[in-house]
Every structure is written in structure tokens, then in C-alpha cells.
N, C-alpha and C. Protein backbone atom coordinates (compact mmCIF):
# COMPACT_ATOMS: atom_id res chain seq x y z
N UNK A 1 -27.73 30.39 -59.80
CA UNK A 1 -28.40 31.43 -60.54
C UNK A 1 -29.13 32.35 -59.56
N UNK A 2 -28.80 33.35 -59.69
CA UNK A 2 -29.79 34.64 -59.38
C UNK A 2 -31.55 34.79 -59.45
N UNK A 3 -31.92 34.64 -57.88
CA UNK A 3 -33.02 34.25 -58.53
C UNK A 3 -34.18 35.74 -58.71
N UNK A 4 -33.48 36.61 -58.43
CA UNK A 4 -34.06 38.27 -58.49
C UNK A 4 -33.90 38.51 -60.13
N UNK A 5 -33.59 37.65 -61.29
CA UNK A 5 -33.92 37.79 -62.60
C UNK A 5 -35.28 38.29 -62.99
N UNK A 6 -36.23 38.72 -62.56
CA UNK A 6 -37.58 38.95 -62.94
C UNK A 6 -37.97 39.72 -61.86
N UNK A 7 -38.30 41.29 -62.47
CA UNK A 7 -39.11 41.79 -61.72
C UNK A 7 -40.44 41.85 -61.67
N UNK A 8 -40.72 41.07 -60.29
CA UNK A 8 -42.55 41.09 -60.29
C UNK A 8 -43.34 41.90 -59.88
N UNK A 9 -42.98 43.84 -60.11
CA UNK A 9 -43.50 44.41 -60.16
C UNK A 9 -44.20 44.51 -62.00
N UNK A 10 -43.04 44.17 -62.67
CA UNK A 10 -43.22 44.19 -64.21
C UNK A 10 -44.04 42.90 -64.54
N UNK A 11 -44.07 41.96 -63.87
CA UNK A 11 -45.04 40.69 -64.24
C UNK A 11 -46.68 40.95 -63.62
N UNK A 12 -46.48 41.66 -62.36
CA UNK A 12 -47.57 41.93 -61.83
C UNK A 12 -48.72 43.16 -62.71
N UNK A 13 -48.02 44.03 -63.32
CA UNK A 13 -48.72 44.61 -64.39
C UNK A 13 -49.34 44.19 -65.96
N UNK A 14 -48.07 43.26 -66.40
CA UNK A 14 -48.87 42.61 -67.33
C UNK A 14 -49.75 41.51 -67.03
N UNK A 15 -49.77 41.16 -66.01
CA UNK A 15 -51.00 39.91 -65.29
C UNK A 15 -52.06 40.74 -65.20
N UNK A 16 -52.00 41.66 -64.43
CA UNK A 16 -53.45 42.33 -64.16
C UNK A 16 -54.06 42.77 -65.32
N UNK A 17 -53.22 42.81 -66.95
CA UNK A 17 -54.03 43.16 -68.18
C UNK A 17 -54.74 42.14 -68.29
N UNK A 18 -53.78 41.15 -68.14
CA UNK A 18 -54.27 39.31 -69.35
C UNK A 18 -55.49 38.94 -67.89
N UNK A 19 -55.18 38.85 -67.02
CA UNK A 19 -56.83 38.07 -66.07
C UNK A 19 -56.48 37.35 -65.07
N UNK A 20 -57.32 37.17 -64.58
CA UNK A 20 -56.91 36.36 -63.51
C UNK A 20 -56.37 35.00 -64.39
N UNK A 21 -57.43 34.54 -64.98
CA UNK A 21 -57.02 32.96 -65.80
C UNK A 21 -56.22 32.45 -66.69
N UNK A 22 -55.38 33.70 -66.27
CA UNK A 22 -54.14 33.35 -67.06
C UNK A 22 -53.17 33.67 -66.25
N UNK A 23 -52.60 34.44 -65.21
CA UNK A 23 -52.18 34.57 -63.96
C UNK A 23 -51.72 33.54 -63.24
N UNK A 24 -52.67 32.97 -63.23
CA UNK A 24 -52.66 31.55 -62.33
C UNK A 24 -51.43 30.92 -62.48
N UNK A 25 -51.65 30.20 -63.84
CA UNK A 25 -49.94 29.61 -64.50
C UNK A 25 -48.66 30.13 -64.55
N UNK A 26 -49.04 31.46 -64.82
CA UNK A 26 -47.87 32.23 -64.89
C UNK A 26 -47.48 32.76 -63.57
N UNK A 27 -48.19 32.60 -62.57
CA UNK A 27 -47.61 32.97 -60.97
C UNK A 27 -46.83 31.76 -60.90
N UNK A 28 -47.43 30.45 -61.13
CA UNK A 28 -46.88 29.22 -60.68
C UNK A 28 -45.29 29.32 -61.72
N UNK A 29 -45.39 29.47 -62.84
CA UNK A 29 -44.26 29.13 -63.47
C UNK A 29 -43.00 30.46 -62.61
N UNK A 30 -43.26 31.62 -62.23
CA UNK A 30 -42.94 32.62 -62.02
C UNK A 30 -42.23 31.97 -60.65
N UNK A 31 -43.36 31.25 -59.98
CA UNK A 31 -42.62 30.36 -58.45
C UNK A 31 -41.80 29.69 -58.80
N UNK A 32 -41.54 28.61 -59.96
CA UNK A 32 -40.74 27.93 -59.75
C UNK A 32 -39.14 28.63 -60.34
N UNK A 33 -39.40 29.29 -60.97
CA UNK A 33 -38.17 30.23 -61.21
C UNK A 33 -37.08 30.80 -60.55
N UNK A 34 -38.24 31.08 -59.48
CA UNK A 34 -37.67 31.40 -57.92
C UNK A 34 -37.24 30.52 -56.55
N UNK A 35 -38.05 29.24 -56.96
CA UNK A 35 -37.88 28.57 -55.74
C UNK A 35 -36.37 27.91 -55.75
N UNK A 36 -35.67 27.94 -54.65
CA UNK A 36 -34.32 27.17 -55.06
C UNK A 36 -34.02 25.91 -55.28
N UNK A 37 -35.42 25.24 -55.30
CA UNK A 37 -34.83 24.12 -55.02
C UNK A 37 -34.76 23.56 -56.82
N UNK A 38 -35.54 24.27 -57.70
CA UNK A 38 -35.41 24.40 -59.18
C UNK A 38 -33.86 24.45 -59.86
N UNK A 39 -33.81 23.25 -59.89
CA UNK A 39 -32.29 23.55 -60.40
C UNK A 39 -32.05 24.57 -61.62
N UNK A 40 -30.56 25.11 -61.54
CA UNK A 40 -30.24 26.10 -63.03
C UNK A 40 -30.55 25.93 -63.98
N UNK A 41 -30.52 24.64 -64.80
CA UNK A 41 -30.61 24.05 -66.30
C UNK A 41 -32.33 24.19 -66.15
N UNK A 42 -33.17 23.74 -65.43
CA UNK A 42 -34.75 23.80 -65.79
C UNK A 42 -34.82 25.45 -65.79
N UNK A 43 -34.53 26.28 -64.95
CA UNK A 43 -34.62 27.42 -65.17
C UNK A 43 -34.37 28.36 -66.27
N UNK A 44 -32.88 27.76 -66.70
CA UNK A 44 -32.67 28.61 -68.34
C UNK A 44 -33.05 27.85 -69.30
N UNK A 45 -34.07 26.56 -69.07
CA UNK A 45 -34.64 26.08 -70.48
C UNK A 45 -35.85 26.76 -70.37
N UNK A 46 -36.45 26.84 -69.16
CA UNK A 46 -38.11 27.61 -69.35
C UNK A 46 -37.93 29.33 -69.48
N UNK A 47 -36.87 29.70 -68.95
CA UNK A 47 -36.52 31.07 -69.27
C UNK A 47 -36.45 31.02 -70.91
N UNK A 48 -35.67 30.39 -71.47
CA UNK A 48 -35.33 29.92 -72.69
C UNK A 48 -36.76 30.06 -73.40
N UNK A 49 -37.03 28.76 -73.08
CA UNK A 49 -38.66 29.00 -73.88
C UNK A 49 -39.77 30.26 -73.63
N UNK A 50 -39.88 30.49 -72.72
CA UNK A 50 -40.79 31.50 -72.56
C UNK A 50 -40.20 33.20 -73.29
N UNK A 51 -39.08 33.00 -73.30
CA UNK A 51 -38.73 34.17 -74.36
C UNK A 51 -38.84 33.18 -75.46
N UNK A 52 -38.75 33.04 -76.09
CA UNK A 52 -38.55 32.41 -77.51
C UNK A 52 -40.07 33.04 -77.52
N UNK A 53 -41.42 32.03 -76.93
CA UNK A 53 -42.70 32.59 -77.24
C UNK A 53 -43.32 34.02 -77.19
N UNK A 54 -42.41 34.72 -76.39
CA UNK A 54 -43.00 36.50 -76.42
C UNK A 54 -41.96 36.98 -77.81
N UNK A 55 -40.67 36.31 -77.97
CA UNK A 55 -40.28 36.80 -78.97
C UNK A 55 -40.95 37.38 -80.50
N UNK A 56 -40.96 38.30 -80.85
CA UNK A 56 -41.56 38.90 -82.39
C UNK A 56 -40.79 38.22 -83.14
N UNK A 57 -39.75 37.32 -83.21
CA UNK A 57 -39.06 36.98 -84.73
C UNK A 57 -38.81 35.78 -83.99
N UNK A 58 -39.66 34.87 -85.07
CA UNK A 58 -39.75 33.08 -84.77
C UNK A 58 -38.65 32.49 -85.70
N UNK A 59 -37.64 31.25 -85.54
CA UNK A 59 -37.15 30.72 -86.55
C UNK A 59 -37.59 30.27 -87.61
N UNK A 60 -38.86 29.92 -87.35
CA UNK A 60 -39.84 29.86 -88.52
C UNK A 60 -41.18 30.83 -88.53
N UNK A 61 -41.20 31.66 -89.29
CA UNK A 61 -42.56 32.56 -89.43
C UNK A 61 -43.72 31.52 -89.17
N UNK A 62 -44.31 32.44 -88.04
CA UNK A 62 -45.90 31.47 -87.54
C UNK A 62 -46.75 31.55 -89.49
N UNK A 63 -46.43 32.21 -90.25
CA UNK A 63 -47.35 32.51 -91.63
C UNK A 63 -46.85 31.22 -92.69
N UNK A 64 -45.51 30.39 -92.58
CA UNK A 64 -45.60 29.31 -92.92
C UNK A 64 -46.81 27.80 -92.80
N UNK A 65 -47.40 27.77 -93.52
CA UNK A 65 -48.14 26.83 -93.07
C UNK A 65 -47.88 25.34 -93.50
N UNK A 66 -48.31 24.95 -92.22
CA UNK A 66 -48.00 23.54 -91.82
C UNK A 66 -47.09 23.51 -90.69
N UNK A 67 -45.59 24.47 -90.61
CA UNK A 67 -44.27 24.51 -90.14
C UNK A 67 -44.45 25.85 -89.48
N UNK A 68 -45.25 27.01 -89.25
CA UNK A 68 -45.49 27.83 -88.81
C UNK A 68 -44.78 28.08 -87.49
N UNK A 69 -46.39 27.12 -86.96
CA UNK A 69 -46.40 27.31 -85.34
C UNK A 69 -45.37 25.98 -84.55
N UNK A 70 -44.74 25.00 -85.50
CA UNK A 70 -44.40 24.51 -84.73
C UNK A 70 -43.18 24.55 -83.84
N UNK A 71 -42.35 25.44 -84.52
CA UNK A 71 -41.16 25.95 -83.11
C UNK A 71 -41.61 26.29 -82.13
N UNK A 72 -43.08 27.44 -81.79
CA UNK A 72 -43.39 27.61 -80.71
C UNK A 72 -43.99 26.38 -80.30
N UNK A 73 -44.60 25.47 -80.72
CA UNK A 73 -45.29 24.24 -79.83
C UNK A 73 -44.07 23.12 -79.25
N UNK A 74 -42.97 23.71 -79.59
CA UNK A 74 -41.81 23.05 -78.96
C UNK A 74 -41.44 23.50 -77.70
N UNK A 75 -41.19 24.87 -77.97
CA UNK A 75 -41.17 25.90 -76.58
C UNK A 75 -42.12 25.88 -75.63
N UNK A 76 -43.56 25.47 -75.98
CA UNK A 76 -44.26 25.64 -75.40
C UNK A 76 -44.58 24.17 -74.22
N UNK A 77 -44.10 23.41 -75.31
CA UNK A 77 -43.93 21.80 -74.55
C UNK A 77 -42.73 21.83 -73.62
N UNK A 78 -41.64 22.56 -73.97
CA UNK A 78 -40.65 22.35 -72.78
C UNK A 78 -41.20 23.17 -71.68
N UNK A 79 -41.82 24.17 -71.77
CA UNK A 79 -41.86 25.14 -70.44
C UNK A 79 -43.30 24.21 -69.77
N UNK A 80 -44.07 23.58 -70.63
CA UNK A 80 -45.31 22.74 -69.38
C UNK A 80 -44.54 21.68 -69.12
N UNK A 81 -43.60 20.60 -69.52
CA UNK A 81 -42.88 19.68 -69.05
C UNK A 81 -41.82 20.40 -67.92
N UNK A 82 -41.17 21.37 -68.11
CA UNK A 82 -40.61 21.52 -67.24
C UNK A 82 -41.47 21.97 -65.87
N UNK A 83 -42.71 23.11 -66.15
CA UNK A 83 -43.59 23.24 -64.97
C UNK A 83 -43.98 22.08 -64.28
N UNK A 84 -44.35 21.08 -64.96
CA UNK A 84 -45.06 19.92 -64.30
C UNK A 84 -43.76 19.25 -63.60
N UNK A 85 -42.68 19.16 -64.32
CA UNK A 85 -41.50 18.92 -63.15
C UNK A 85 -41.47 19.35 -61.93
N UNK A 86 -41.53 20.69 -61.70
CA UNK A 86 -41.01 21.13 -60.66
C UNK A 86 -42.27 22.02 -59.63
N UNK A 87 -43.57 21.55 -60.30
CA UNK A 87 -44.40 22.18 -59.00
C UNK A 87 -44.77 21.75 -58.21
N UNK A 88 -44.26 21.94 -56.94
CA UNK A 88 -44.92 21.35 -55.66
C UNK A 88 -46.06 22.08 -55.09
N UNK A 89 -46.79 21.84 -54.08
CA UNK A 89 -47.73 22.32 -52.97
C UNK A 89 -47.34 23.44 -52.56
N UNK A 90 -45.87 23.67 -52.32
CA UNK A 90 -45.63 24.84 -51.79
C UNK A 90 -45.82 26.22 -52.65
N UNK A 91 -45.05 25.59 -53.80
CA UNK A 91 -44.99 26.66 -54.73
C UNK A 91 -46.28 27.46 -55.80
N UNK A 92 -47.09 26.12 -55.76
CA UNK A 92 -48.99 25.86 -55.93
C UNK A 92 -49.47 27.27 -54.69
N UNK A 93 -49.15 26.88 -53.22
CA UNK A 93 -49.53 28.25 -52.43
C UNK A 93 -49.17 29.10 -52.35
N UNK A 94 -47.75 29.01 -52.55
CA UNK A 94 -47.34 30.74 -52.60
C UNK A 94 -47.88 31.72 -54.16
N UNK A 95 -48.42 31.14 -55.51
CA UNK A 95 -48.64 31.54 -56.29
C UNK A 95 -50.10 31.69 -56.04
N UNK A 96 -50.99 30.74 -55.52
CA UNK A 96 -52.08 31.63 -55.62
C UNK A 96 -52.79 32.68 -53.97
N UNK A 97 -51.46 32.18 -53.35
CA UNK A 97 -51.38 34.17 -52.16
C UNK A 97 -51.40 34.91 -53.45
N UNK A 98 -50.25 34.77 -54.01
CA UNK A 98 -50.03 35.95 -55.04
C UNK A 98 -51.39 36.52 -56.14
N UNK A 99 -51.83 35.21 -56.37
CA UNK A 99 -52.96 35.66 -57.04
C UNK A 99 -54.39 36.53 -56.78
N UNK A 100 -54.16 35.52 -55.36
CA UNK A 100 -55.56 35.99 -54.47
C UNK A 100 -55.24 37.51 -54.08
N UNK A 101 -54.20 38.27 -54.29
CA UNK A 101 -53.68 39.28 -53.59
C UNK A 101 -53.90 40.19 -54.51
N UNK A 102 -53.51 39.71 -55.76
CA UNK A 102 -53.45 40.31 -56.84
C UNK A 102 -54.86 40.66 -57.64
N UNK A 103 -55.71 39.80 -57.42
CA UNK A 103 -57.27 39.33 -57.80
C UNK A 103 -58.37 39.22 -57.06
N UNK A 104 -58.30 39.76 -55.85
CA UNK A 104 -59.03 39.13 -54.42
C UNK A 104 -60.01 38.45 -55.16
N UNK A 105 -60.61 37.23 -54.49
CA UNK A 105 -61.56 36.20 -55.01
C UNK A 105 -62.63 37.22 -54.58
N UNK A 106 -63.70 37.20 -55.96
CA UNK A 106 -65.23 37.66 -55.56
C UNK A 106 -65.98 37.21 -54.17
N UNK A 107 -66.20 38.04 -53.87
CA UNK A 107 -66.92 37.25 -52.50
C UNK A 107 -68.97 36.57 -53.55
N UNK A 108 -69.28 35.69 -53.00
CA UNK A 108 -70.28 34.80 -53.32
C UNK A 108 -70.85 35.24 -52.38
């Protein structure tokens, strides 16, 4: 797989809306997307999920209640099971260069 699928000039703008504290995860998930050593199948299941959750039309309307939200809490469980699969140290530093770059830490 191609790992130039995501442009992070386009991720880097919607990060700088949402915050640093939300950045964080999404640099890391953004690393492992990229790193090669992420095999194909984890990649198009968290690609998978993470569109499903920005998606506007759920298989089940979030306005069902009870059954709403839970397709997304499916999606949402594969893409942290798959993150927690595949993050190493490395990919932990290269995301928060990115962050710190993106956010410079307040100086204290």
C-alpha cells in the first residue's frame, strides 16, 4: 500500500482547529499509517474505521436510541485496538516532533 494516501498538509489544518489534545492521537494514528512496518490489512481496517466515524450517514442513525451510537463504538474500538497494536517508541517520537512543531510546547 501506498503510504502517501493522506495529505498532511490537509491533516495539519484540521489539527490546528481541534488542539493540541487531540492532535496528539491523531499524529500517532497518522504515524502508524505511514510507518511500513504496519501491515496493509491494519491499515485499511483503521482507514476503514476512521472514515466510517467522520462519515455523515451512519448504518444506524446516531438518533436511534439504545442502537444509535453503537456502530460508531465499533469503529471506534477497532481503530484504538488497532493503534495500540502497532505503536512503537519510534512512531510515539516522530508524532510528537510533529506535534511539538505543530504546537511548540509553552515555555514555563
Amino acid at each position: 500500500m501506498e503510504p502517501n494516501f493522506i495529505e498532511e498538509g490537509v491533516l495539519q489544518q484540521v489539527l490546528l482547529k481541534a488542539g493540541r489534545a487531540l492532535a496528539k492521537p491523531a499524529l500517532e494514528a497518522f504515524e502508524i499509517l505511514l510507518d511500513e512496518s504496519t501491515p496493509g490489512q491494519a491499515r485499511l481496517a483503521m482507514l476503514g474505521a476512521l472514515t466510517y466515524l467522520i462519515m455523515p450517514i451512519d448504518l444506524l442513525p446516531d438518533f436511534i436510541a439504545g442502537a444509535g451510537f453503537s456502530d460508531d463504538l465499533i469503529a471506534l474500538t477497532a481503530v484504538i485496538n488497532i493503534w495500540r497494536s502497532h505503536l512503537t517508541p519510534q512512531i510515539q517520537m516522530r508524532a510528537q516532533l510533529k506535534l511539538d512543531k505543530w504546537f511548540p510546547p509553552s515555555s514555563q
